[in-house]
C-alpha atoms as a PDB file:
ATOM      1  CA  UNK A   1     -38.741   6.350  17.842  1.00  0.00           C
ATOM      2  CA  UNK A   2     -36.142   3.762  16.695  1.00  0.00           C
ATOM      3  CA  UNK A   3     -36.852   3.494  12.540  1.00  0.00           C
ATOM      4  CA  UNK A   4     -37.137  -0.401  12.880  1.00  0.00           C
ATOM      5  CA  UNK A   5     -40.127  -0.369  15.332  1.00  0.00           C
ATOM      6  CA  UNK A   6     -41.938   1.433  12.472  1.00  0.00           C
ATOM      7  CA  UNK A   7     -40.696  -0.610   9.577  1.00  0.00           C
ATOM      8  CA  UNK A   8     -41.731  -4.052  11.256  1.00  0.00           C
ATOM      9  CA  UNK A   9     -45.070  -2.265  12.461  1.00  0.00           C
ATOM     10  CA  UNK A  10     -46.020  -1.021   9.110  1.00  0.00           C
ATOM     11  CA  UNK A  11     -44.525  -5.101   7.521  1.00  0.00           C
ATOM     12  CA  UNK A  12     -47.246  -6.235   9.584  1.00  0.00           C
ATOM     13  CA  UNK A  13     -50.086  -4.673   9.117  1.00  0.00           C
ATOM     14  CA  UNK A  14     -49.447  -5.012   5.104  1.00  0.00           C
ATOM     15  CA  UNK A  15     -48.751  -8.522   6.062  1.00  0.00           C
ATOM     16  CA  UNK A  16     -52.046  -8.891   7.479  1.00  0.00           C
ATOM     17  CA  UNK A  17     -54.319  -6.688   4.975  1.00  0.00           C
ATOM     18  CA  UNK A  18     -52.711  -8.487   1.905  1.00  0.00           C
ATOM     19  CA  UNK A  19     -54.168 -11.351   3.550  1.00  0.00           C
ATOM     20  CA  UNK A  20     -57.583  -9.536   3.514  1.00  0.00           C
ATOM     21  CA  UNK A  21     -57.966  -7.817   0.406  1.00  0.00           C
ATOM     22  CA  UNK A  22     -55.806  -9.297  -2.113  1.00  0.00           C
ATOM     23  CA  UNK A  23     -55.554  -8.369  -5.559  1.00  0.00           C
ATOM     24  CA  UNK A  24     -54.128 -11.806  -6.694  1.00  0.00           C
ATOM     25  CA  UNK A  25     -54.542 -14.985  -4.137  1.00  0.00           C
ATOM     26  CA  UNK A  26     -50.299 -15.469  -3.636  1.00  0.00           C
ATOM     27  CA  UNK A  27     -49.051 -17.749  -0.734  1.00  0.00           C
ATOM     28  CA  UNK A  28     -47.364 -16.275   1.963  1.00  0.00           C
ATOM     29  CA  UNK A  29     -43.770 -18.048   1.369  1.00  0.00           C
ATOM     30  CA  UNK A  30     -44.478 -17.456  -2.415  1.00  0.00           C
ATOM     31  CA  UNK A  31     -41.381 -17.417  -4.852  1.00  0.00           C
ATOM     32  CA  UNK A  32     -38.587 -15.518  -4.149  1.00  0.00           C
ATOM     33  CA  UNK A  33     -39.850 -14.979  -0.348  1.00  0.00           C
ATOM     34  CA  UNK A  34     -36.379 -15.784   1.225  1.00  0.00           C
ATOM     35  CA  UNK A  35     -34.127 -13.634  -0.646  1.00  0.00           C
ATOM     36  CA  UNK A  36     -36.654 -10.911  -0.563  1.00  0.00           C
ATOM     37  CA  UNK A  37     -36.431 -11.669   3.384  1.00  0.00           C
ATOM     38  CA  UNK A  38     -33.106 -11.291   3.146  1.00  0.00           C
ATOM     39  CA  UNK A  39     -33.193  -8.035   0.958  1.00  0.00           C
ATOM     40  CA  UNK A  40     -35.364  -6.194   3.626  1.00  0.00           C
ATOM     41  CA  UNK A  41     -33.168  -7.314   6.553  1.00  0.00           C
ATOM     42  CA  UNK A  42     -29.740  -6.177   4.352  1.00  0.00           C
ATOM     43  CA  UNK A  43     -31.565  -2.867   2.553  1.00  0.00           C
ATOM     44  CA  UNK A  44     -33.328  -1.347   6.250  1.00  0.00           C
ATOM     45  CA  UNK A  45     -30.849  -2.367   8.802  1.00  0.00           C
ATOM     46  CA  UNK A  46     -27.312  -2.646   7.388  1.00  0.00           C
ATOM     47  CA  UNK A  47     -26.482  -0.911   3.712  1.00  0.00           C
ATOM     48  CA  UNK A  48     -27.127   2.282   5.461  1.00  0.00           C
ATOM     49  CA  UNK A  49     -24.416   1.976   7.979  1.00  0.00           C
ATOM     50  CA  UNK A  50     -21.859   1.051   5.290  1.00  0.00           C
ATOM     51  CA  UNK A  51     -22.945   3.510   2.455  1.00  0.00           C
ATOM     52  CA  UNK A  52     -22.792   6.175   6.056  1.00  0.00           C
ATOM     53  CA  UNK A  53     -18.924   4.345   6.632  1.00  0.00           C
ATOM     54  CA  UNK A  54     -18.224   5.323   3.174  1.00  0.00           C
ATOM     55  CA  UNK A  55     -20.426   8.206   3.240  1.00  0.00           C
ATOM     56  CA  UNK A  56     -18.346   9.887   5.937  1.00  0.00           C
ATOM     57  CA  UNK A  57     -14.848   9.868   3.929  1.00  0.00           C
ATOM     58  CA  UNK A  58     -16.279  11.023   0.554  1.00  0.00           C
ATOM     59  CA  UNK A  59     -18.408  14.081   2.587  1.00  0.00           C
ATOM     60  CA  UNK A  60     -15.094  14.728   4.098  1.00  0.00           C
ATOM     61  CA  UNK A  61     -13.252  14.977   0.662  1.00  0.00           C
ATOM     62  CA  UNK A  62     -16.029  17.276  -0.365  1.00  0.00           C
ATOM     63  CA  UNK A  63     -16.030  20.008   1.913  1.00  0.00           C
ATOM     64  CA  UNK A  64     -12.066  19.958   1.437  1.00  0.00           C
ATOM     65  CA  UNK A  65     -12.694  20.726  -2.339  1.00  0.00           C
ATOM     66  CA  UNK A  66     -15.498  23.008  -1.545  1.00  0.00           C
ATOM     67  CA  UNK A  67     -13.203  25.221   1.221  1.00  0.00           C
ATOM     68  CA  UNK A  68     -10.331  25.482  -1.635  1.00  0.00           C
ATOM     69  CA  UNK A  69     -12.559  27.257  -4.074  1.00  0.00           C
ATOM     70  CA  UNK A  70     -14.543  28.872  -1.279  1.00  0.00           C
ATOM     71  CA  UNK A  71     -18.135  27.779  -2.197  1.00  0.00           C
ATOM     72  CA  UNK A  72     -18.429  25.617   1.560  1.00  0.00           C
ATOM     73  CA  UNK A  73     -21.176  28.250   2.266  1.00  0.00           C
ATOM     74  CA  UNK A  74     -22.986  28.472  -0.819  1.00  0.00           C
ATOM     75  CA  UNK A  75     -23.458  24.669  -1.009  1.00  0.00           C
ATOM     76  CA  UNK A  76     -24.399  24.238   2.315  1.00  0.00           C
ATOM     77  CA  UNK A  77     -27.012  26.879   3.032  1.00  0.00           C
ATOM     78  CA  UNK A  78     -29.439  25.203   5.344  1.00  0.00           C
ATOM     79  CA  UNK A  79     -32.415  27.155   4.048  1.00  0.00           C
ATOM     80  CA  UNK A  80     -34.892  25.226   5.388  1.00  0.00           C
ATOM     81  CA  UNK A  81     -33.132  24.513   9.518  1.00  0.00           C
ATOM     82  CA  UNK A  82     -34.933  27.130  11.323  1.00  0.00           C
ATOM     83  CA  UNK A  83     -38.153  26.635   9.785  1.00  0.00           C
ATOM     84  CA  UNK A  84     -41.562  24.506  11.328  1.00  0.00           C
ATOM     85  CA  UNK A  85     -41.538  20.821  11.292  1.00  0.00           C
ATOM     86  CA  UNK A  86     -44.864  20.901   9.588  1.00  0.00           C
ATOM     87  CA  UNK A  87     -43.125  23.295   6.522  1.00  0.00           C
ATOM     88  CA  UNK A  88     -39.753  21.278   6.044  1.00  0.00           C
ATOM     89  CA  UNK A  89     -41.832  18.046   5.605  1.00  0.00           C
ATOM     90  CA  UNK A  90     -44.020  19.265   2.899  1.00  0.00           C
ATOM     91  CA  UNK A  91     -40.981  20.807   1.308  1.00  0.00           C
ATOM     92  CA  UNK A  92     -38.535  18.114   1.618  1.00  0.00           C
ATOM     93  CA  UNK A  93     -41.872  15.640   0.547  1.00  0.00           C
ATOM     94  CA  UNK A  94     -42.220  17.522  -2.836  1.00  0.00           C
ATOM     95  CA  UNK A  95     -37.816  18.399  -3.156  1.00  0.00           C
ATOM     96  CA  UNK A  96     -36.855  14.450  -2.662  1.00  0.00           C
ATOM     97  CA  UNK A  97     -39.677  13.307  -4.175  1.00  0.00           C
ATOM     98  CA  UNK A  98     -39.352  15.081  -7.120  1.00  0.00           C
ATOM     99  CA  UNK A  99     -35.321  14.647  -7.038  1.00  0.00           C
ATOM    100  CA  UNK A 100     -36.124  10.837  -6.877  1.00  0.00           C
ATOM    101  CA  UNK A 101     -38.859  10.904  -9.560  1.00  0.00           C
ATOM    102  CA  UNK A 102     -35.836  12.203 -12.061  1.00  0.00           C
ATOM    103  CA  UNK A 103     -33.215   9.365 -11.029  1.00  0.00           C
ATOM    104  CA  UNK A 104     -35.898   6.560 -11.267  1.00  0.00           C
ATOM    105  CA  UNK A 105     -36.356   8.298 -14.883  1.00  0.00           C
ATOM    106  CA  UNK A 106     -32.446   7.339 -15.166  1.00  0.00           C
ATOM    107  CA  UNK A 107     -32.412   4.287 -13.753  1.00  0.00           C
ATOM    108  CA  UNK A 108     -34.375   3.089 -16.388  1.00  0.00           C
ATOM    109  CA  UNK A 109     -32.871   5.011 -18.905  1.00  0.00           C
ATOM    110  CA  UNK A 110     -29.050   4.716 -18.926  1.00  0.00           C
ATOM    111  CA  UNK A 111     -28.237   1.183 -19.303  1.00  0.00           C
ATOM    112  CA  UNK A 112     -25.598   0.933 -17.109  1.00  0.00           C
ATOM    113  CA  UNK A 113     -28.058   1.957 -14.564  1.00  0.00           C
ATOM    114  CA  UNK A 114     -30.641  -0.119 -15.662  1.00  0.00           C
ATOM    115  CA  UNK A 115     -28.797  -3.241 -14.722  1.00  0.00           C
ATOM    116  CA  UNK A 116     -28.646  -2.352 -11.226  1.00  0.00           C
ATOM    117  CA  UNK A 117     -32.245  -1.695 -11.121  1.00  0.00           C
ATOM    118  CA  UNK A 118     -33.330  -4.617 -12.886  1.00  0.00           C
ATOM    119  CA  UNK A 119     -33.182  -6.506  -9.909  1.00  0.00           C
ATOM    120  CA  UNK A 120     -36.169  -4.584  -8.337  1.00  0.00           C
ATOM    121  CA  UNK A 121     -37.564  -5.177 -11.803  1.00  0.00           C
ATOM    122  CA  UNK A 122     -37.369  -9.186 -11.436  1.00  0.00           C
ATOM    123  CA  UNK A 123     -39.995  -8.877  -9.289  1.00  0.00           C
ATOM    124  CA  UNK A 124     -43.033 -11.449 -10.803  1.00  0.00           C
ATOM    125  CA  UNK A 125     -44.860 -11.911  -7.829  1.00  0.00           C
ATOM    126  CA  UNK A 126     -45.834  -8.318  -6.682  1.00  0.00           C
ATOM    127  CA  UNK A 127     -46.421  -7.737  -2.695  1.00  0.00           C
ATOM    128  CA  UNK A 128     -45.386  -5.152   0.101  1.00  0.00           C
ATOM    129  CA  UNK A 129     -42.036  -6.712   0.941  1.00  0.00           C
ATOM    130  CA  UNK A 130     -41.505  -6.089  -3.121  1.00  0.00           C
ATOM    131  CA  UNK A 131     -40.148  -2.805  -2.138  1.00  0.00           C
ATOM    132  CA  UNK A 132     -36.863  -3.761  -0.480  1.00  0.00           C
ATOM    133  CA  UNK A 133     -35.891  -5.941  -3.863  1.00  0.00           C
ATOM    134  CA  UNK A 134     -33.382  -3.686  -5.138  1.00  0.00           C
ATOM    135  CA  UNK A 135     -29.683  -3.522  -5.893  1.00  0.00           C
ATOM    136  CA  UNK A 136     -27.022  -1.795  -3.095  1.00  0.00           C
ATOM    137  CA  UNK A 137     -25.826  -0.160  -5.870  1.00  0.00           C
ATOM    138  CA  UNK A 138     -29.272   1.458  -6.814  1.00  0.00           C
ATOM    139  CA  UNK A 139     -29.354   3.174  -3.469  1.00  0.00           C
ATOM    140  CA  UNK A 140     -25.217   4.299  -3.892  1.00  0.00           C
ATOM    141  CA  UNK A 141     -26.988   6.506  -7.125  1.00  0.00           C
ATOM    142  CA  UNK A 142     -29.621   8.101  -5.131  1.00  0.00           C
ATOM    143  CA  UNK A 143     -27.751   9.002  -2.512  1.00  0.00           C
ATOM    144  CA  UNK A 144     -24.900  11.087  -4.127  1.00  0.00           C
ATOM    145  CA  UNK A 145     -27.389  12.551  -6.422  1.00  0.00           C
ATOM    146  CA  UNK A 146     -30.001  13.378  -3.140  1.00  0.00           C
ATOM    147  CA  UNK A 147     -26.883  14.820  -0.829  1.00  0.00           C
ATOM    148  CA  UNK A 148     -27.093  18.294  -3.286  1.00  0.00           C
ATOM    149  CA  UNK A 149     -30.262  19.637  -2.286  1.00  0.00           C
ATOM    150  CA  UNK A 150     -30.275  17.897   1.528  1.00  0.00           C
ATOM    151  CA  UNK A 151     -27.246  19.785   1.796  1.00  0.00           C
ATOM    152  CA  UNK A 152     -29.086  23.139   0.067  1.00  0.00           C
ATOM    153  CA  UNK A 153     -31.839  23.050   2.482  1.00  0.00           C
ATOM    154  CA  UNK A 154     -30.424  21.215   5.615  1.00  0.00           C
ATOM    155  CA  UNK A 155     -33.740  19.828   6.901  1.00  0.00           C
ATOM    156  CA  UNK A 156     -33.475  18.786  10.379  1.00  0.00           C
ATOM    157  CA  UNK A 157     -33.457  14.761  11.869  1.00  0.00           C
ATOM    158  CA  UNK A 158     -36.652  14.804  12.637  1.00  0.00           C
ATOM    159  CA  UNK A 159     -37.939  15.588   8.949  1.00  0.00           C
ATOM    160  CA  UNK A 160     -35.312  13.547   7.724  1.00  0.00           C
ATOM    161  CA  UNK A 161     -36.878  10.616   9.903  1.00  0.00           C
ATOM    162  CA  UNK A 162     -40.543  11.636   9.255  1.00  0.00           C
ATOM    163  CA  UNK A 163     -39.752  11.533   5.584  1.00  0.00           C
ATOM    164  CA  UNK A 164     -37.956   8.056   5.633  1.00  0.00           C
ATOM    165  CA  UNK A 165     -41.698   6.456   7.429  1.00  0.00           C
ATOM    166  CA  UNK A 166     -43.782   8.159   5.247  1.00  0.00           C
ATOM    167  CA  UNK A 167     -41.988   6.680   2.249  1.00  0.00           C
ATOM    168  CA  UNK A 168     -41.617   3.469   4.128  1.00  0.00           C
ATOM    169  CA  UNK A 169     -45.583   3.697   4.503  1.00  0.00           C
ATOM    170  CA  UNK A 170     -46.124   4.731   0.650  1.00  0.00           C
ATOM    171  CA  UNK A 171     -43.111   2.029  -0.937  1.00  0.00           C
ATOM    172  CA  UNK A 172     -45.223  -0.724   1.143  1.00  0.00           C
ATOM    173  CA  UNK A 173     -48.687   0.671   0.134  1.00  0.00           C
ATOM    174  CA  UNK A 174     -47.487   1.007  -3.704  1.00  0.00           C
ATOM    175  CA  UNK A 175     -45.885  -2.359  -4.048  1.00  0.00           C
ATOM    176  CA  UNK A 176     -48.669  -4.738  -1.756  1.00  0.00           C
ATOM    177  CA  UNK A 177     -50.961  -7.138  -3.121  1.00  0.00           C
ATOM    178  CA  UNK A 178     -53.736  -5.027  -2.159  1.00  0.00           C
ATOM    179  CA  UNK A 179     -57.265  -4.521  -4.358  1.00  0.00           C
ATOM    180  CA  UNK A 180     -57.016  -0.826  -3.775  1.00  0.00           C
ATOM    181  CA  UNK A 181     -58.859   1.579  -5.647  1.00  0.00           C
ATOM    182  CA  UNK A 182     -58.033   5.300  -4.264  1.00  0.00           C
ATOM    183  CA  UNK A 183     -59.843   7.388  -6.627  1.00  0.00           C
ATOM    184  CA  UNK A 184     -58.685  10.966  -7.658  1.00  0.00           C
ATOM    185  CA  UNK A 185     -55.855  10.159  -5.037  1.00  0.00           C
ATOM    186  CA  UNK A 186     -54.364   8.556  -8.119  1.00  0.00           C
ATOM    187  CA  UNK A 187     -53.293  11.329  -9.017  1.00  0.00           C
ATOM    188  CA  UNK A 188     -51.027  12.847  -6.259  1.00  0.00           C
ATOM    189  CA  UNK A 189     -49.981   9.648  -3.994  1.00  0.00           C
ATOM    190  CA  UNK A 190     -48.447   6.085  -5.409  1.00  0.00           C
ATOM    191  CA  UNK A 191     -50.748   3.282  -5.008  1.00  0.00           C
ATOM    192  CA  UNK A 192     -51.295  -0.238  -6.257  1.00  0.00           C
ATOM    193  CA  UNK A 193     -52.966   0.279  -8.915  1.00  0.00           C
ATOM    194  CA  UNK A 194     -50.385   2.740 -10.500  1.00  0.00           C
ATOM    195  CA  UNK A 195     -47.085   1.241  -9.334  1.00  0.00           C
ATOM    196  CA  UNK A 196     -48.225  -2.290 -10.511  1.00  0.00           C
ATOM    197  CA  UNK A 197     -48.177  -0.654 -14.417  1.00  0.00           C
ATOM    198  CA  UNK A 198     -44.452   0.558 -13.683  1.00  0.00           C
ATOM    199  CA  UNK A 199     -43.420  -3.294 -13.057  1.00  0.00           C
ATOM    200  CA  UNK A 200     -45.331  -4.599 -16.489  1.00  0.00           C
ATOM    201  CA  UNK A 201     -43.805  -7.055 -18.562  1.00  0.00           C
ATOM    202  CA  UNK A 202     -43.530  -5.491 -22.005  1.00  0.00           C
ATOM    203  CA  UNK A 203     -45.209  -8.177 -23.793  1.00  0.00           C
ATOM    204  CA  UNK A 204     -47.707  -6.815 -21.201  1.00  0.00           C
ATOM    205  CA  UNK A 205     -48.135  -3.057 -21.504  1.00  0.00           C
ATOM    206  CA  UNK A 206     -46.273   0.128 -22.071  1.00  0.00           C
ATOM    207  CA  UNK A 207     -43.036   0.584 -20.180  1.00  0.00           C
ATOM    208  CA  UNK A 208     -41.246   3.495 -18.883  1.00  0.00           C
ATOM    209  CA  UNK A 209     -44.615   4.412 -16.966  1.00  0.00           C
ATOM    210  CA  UNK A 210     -45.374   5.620 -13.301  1.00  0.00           C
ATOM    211  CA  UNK A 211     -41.525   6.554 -12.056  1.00  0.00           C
ATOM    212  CA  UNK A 212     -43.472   8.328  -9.124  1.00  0.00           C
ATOM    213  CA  UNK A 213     -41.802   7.117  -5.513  1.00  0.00           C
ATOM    214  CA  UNK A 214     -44.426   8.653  -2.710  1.00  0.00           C
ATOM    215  CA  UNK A 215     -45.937  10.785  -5.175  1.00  0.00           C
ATOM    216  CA  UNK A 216     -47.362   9.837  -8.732  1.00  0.00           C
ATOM    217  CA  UNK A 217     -48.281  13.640  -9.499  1.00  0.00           C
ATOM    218  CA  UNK A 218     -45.456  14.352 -11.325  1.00  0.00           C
ATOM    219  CA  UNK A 219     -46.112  11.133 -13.783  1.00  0.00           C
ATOM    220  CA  UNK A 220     -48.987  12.608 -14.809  1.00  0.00           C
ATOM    221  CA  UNK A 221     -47.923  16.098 -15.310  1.00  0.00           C
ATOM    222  CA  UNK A 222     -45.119  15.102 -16.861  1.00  0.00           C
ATOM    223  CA  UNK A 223     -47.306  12.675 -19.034  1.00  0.00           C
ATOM    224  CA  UNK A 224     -45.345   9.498 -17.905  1.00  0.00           C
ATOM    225  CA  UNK A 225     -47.824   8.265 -15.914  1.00  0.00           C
ATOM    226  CA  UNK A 226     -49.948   5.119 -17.225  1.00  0.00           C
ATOM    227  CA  UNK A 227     -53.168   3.537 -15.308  1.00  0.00           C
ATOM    228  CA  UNK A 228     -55.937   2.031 -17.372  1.00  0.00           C
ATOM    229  CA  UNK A 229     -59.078   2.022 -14.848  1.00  0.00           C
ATOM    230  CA  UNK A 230     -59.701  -1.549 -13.566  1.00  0.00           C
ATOM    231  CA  UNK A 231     -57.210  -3.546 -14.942  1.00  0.00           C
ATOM    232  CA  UNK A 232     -54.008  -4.936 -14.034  1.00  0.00           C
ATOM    233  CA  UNK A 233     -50.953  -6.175 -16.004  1.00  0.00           C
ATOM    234  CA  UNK A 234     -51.079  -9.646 -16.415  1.00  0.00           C
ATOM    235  CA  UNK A 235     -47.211 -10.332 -16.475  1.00  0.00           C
ATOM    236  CA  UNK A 236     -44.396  -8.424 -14.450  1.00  0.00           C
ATOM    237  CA  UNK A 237     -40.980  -8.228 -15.485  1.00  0.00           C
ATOM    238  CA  UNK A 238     -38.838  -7.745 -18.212  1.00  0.00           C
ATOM    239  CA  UNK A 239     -37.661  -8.926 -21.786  1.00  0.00           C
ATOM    240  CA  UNK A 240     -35.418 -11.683 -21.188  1.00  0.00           C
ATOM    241  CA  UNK A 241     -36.523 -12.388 -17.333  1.00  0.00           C
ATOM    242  CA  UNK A 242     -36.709 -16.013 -17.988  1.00  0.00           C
ATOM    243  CA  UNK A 243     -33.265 -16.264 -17.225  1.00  0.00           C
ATOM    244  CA  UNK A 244     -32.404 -13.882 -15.270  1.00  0.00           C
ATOM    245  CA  UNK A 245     -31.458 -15.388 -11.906  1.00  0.00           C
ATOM    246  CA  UNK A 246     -33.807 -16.146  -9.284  1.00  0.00           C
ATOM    247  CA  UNK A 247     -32.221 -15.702  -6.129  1.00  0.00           C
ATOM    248  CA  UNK A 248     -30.573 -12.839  -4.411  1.00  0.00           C
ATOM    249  CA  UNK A 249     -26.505 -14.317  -4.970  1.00  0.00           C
ATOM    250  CA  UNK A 250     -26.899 -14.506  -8.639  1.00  0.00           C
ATOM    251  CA  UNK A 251     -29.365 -10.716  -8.562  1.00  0.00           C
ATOM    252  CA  UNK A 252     -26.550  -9.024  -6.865  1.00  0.00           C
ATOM    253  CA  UNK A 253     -23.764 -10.174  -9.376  1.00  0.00           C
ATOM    254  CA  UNK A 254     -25.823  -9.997 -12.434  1.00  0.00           C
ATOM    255  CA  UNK A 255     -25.402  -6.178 -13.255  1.00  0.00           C
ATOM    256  CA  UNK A 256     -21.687  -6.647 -13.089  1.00  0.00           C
ATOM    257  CA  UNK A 257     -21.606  -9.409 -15.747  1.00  0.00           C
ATOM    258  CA  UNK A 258     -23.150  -6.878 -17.987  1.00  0.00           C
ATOM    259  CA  UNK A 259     -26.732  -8.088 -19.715  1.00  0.00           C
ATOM    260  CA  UNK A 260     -28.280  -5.798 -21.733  1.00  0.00           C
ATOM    261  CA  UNK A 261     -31.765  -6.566 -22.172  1.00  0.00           C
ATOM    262  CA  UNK A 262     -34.548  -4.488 -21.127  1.00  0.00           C
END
């Protein structure tokens, strides 16, 4: 099935349960709405086909570099093709997930980074379409740092596309508006009322919490995870978010002009 079928499916029934159980009472056409409209229309259907453009020339220049020292084969050992579709999902689940959980640990980290992914971090309104505010640069870093081990273990399209709905499902389910209470799930799957503590202001709450993407296991075994029982931040942000800019023109450019608050 085409990934867009899913992705407006799964926009609509957060749409409509955020509407239900709400964890704050937020409009619908809240602030920011349009250019987070516009960020899920740019982020699902179009960065991928020009980071693929680009992707295609800079694979291409790899596997040159790899056949002059000989390593092609060692780098791109497919471990994982001829195995079940039920074993590559739970192993490219907990490989990417984990992967993932590390750069979100240096996007937040190295400051040059952190610029880019302050713009998913200028989020002050929190809801399920939160999780396609973020930076085309932000995906650029994941996706050179991911290609290693998809290239190690080879998993096939159908994973791959398996993998990209489930985190679809999670990234909507972690960011929505939703009073959600899962219990001991807490501790293995993202959810509201974990992710919500990664997005506190610092005047707010601890930061540097709850990197977790579909999984928030390795937060806590890693003892980054943060998620007092019943209560929510009560400002999201960052130091100096005041003026930051509001819209997505000004978000896109800001990293470049080189702020350094955090």
């Amino acid at each position: 099935m085409i990934y867009s079928v899913w992705l407006f499916a799964l926009s609509l029934l957060f749409m409509v349960l955020e509407r239900l159980w709400p964890r704050a009472r937020q409009p619908i056409l809240r602030r920011g709405i349009w250019s987070d409209l516009a960020y899920l229309i740019f982020n699902s259907e179009y960065l991928g086909v020009l980071l693929g453009a680009v992707s295609i020339h800079v694979v291409a220049w790899l596997d040159r570099t790899l056949d002059l020292v000989h390593l092609r084969d060692a780098f791109y050992l497919g471990v994982m093709s001829n195995r079940s579709f039920p074993v590559q999902f739970v192993v490219l689940l907990l490989a990417f997930d984990f992967t993932q959980w590390g750069i979100h640990n240096l996007l937040h980290r190295v400051p040059v980074l952190w610029q880019f992914h302050k713009v998913h971090h200028s989020i002050e309104d929190m809801d399920w379409i939160g999780n396609w505010r973020f930076h085309w640069m932000e995906v650029a870093v994941y996706r050179v740092l991911l290609y290693p081990p998809a290239a190690f273990f080879g998993f096939t399209a159908e994973a791959m596309f398996a993998y990209g709905v489930f985190n679809t499902l999670i990234g909507h389910f972690a960011h929505s508006n939703l009073r959600v209470r899962v219990g001991v799930l807490k501790y293995i799957v993202n959810s509201p009322e974990v992710h919500i503590w990664h997005h506190t202001h610092p005047d707010a709450g601890p930061v540097n919490r709850n990197f977790g993407i579909a999984l928030s296991v390795w937060d806590w075994l890693f003892r980054t995870a943060y998620a007092p029982e019943g209560e929510d931040p009560v400002r999201l942000g960052f130091t100096g978010i005041e003026t930051y800019p509001r819209q997505l023109p000004g978000q896109v450019v800001a990293p470049f002009l080189g702020r350094q608050s955090i």
